[in-house]
N, C-alpha and C. Protein backbone atom coordinates (compact mmCIF):
# COMPACT_ATOMS: atom_id res chain seq x y z
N UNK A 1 43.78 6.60 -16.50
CA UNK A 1 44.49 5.63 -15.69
C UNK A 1 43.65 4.36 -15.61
N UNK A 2 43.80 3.00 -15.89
CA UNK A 2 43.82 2.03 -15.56
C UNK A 2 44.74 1.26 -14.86
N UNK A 3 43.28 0.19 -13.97
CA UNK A 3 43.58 -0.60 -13.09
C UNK A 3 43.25 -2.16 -14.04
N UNK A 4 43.91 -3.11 -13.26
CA UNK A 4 43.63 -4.64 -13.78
C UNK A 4 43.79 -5.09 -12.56
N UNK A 5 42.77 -5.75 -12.48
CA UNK A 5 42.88 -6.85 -11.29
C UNK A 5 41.91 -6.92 -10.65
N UNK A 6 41.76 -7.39 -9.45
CA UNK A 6 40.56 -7.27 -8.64
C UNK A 6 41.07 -5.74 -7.09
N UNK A 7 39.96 -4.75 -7.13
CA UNK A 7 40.41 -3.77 -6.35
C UNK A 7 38.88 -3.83 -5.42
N UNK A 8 39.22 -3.68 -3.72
CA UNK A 8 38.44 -3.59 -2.97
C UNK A 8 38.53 -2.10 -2.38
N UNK A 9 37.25 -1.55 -2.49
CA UNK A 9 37.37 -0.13 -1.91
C UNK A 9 36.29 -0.43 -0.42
N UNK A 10 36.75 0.10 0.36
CA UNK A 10 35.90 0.18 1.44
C UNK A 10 36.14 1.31 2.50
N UNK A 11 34.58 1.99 2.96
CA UNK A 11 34.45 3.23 3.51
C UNK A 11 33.95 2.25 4.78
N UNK A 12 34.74 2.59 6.03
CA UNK A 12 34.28 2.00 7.18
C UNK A 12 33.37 2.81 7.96
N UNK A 13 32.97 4.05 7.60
CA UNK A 13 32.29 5.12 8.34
C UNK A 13 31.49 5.71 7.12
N UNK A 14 30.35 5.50 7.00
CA UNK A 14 29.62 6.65 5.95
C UNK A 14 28.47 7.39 7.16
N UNK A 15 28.01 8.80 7.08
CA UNK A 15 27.82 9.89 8.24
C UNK A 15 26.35 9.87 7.29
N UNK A 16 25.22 9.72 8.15
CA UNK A 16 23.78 10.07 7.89
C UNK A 16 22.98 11.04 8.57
N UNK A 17 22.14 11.70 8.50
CA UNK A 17 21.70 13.00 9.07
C UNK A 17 21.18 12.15 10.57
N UNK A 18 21.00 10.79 10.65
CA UNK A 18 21.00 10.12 12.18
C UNK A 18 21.81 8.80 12.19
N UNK A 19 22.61 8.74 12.21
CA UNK A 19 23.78 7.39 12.23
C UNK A 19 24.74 7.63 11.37
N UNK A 20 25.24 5.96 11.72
CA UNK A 20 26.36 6.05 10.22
C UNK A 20 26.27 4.34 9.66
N UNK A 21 26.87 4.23 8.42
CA UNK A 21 26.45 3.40 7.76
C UNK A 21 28.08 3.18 6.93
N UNK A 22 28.27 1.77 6.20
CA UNK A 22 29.39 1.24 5.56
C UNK A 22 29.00 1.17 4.41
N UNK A 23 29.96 1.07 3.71
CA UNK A 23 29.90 0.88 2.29
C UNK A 23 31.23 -0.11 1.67
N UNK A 24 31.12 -1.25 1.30
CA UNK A 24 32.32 -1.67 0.78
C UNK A 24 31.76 -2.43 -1.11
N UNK A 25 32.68 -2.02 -1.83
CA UNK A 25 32.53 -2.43 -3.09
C UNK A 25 34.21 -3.16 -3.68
N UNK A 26 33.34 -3.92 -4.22
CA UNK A 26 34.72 -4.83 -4.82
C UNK A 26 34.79 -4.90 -6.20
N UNK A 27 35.79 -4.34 -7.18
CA UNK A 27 35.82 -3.67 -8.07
C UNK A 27 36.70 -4.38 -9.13
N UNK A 28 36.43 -5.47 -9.91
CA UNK A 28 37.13 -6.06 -11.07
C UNK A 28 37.36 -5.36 -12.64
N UNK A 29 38.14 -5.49 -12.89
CA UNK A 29 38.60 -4.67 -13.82
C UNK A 29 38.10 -3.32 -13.93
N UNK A 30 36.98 -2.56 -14.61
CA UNK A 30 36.81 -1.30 -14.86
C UNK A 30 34.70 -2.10 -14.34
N UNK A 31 34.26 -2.59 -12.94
CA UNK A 31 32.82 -3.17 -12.94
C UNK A 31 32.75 -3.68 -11.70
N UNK A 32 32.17 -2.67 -10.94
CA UNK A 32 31.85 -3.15 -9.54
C UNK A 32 31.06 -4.66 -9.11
N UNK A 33 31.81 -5.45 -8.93
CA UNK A 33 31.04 -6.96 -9.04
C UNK A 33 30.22 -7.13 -7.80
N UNK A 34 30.71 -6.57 -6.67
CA UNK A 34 30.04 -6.55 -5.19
C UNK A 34 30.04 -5.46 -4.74
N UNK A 35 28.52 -4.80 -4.03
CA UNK A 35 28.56 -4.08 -3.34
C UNK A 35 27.75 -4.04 -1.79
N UNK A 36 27.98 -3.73 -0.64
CA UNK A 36 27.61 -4.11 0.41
C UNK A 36 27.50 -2.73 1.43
N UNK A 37 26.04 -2.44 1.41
CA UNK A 37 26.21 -1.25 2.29
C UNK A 37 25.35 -1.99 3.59
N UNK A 38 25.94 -1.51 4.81
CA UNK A 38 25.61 -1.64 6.24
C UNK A 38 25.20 -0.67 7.17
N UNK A 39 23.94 -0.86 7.45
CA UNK A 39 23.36 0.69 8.31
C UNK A 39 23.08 -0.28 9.66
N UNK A 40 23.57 0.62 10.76
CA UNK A 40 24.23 0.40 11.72
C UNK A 40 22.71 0.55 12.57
N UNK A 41 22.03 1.04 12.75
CA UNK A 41 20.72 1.54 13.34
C UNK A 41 19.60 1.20 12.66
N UNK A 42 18.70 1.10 13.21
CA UNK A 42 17.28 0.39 12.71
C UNK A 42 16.30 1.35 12.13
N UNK A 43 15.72 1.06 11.27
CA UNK A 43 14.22 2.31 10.88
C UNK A 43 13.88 2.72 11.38
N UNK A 44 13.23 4.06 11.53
CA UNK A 44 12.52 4.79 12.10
C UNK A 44 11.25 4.86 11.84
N UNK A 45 10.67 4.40 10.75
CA UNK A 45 9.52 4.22 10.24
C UNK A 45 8.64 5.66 10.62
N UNK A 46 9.38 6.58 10.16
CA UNK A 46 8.51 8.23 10.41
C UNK A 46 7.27 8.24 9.36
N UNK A 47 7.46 7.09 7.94
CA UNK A 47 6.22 7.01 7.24
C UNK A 47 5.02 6.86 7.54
N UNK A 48 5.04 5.96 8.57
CA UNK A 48 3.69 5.41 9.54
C UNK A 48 3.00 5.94 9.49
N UNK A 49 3.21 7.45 10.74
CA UNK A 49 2.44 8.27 11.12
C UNK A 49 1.97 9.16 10.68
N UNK A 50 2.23 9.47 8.70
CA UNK A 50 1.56 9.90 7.79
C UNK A 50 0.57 9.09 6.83
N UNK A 51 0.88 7.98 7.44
CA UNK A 51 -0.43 7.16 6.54
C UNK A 51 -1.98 7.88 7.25
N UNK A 52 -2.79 8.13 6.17
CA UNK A 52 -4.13 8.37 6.58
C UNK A 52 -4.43 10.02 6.39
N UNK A 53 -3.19 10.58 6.46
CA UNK A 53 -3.17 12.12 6.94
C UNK A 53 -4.05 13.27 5.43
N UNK A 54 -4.04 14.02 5.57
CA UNK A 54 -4.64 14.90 3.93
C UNK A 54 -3.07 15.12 3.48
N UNK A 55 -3.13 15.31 2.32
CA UNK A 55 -2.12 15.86 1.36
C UNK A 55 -1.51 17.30 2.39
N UNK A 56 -2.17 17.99 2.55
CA UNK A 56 -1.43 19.36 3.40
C UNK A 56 -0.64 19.25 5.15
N UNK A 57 -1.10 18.28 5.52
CA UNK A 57 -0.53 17.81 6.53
C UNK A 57 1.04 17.16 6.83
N UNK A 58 1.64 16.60 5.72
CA UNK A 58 3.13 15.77 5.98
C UNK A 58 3.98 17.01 5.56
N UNK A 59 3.73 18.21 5.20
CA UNK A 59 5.09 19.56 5.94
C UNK A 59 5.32 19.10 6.80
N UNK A 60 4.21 19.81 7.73
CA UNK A 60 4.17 20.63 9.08
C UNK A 60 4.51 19.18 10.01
N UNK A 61 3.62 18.01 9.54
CA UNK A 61 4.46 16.69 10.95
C UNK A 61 5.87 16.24 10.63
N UNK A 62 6.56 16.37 9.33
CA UNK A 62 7.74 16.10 9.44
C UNK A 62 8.60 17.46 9.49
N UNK A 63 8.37 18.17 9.55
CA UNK A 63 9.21 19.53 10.56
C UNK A 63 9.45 19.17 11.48
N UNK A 64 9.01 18.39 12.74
CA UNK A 64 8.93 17.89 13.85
C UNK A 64 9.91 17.03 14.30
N UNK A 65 10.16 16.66 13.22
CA UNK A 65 11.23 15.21 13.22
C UNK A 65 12.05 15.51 14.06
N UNK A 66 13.50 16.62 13.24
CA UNK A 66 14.58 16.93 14.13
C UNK A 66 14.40 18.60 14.23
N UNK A 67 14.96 18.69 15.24
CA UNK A 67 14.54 20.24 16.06
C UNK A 67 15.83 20.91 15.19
N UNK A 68 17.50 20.14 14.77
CA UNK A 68 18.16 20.95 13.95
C UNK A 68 18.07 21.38 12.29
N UNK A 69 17.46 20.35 11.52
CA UNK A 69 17.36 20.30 10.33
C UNK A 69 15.55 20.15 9.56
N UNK A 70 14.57 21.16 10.46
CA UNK A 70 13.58 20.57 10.08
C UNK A 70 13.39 20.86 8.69
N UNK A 71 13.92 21.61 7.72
CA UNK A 71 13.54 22.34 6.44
C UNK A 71 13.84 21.05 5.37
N UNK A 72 14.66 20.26 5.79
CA UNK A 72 14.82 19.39 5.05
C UNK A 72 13.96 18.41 4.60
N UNK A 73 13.46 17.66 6.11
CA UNK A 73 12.06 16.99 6.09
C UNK A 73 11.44 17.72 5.43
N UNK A 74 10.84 19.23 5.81
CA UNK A 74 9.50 19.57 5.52
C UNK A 74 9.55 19.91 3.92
N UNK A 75 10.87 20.04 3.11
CA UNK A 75 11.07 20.16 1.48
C UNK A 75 10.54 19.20 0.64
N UNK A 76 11.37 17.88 1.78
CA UNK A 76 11.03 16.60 1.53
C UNK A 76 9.92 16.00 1.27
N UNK A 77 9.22 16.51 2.24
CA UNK A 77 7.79 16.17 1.99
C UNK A 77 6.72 17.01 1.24
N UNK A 78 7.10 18.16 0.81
CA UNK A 78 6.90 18.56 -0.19
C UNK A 78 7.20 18.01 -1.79
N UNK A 79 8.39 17.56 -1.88
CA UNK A 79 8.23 17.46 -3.29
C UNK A 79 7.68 15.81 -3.65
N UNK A 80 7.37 15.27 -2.24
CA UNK A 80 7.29 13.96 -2.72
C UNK A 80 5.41 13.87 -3.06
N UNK A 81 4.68 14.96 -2.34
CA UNK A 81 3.36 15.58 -2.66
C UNK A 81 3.34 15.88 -4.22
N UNK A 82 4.40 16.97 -4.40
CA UNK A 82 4.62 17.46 -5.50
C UNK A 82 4.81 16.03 -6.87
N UNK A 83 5.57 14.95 -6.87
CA UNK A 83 5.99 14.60 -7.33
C UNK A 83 4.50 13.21 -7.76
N UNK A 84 3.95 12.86 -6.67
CA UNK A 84 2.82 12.11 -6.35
C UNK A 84 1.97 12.64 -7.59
N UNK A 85 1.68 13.95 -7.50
CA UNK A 85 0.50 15.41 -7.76
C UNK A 85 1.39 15.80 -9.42
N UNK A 86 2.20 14.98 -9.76
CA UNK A 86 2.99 15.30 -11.17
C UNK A 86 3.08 16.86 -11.34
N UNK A 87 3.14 17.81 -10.32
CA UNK A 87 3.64 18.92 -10.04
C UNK A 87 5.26 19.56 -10.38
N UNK A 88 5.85 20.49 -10.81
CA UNK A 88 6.88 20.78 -10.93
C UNK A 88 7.20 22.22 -10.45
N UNK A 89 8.31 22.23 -9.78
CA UNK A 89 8.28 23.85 -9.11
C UNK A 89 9.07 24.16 -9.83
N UNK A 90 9.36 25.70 -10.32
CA UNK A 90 10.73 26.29 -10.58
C UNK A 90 11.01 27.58 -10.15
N UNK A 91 11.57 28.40 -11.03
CA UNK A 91 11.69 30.04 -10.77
C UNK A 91 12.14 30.78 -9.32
N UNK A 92 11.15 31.72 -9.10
CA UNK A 92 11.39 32.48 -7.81
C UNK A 92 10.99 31.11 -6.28
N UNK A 93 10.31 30.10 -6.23
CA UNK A 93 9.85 29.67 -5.80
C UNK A 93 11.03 28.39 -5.70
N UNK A 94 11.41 27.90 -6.45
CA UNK A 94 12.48 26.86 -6.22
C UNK A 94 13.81 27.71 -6.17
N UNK A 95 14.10 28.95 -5.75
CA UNK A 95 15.17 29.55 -5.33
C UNK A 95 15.14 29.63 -4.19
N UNK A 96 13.53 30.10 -4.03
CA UNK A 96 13.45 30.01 -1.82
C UNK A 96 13.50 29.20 -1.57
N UNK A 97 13.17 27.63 -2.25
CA UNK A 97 13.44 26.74 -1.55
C UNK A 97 15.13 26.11 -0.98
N UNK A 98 15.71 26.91 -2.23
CA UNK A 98 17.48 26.57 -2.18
C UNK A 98 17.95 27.21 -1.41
N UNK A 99 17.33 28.51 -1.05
CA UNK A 99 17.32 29.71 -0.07
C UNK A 99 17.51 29.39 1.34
N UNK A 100 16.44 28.16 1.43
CA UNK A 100 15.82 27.69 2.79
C UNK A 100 17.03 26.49 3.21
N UNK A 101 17.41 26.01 2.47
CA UNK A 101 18.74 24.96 2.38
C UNK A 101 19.44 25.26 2.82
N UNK A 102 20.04 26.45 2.65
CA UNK A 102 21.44 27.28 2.79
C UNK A 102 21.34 27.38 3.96
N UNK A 103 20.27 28.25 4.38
CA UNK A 103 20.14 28.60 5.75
C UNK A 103 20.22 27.76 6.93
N UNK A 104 19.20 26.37 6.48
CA UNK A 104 19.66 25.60 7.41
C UNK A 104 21.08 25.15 7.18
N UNK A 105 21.46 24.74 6.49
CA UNK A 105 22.88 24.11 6.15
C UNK A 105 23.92 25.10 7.38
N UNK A 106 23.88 26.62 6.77
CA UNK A 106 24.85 27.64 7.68
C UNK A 106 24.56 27.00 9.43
N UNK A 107 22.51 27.28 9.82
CA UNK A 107 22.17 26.86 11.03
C UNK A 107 22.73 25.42 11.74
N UNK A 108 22.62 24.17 11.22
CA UNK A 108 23.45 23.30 11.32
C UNK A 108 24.91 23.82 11.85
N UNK A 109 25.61 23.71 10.86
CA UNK A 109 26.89 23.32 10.92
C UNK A 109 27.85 24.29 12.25
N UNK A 110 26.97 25.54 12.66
CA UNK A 110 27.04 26.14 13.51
C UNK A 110 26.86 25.82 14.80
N UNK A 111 25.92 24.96 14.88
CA UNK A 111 25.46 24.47 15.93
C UNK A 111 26.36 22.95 15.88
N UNK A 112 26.73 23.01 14.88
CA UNK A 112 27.91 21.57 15.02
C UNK A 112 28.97 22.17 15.69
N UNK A 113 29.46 23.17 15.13
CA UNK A 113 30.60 23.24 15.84
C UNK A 113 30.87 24.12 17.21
N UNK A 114 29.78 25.04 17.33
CA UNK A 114 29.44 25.48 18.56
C UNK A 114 29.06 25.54 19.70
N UNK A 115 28.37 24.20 19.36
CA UNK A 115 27.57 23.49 20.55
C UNK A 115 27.26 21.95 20.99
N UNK A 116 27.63 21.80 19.92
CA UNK A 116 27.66 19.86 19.63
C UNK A 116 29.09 19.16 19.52
């Protein structure tokens, strides 16, 4: 299917693990000519307070972050060690980590709709 012309798509609500944020793109023939995303809330600058720290330390302080989703941070900051350290995980070890996803993901969304 083709389009001709000039087409504006715009998402007035995009959902972030803390806010929400816009997205509008303006779309000429088959080539997004403009795009404009808008985050509604200011930085948090959680980087800060890992400047200075040892390599084994940014798990365990960004677990801390949010009390519902800490596995995410603390993955996070794992692979970006990992990634720094030209490290690569796979196998039994990057399954627990997908393992650990799930779980929070189920924990979340439970607590979304159960209690939040």
């Amino acid at each position: 299917m083709s389009h001709r012309g000039t087409r504006v798509l715009r998402l007035d609500a995009l959902a972030r693990v803390e806010g929400e944020a816009a997205l509008h793109l303006r779309v000429q023939e088959e080539t997004v000519t403009e795009a404009r995303l808008r985050i509604y809330e200011p930085p948090r600058f959680f980087e800060a307070f890992l400047i200075g720290r040892g390599h084994t330390e940014p798990p365990d302080i960004t677990a801390r972050i949010c009390g519902i989703c800490p596995v995410a941070y603390q993955m996070s900051a794992c692979q970006a060690i990992e990634n720094a350290c030209g490290v690569t995980v796979d196998g039994p070890l990057a399954e627990l980590r997908r393992l650990l996803y799930c779980g929070e993901w189920i924990e979340s969304h439970t607590l979304h709709i159960y209690l939040l």
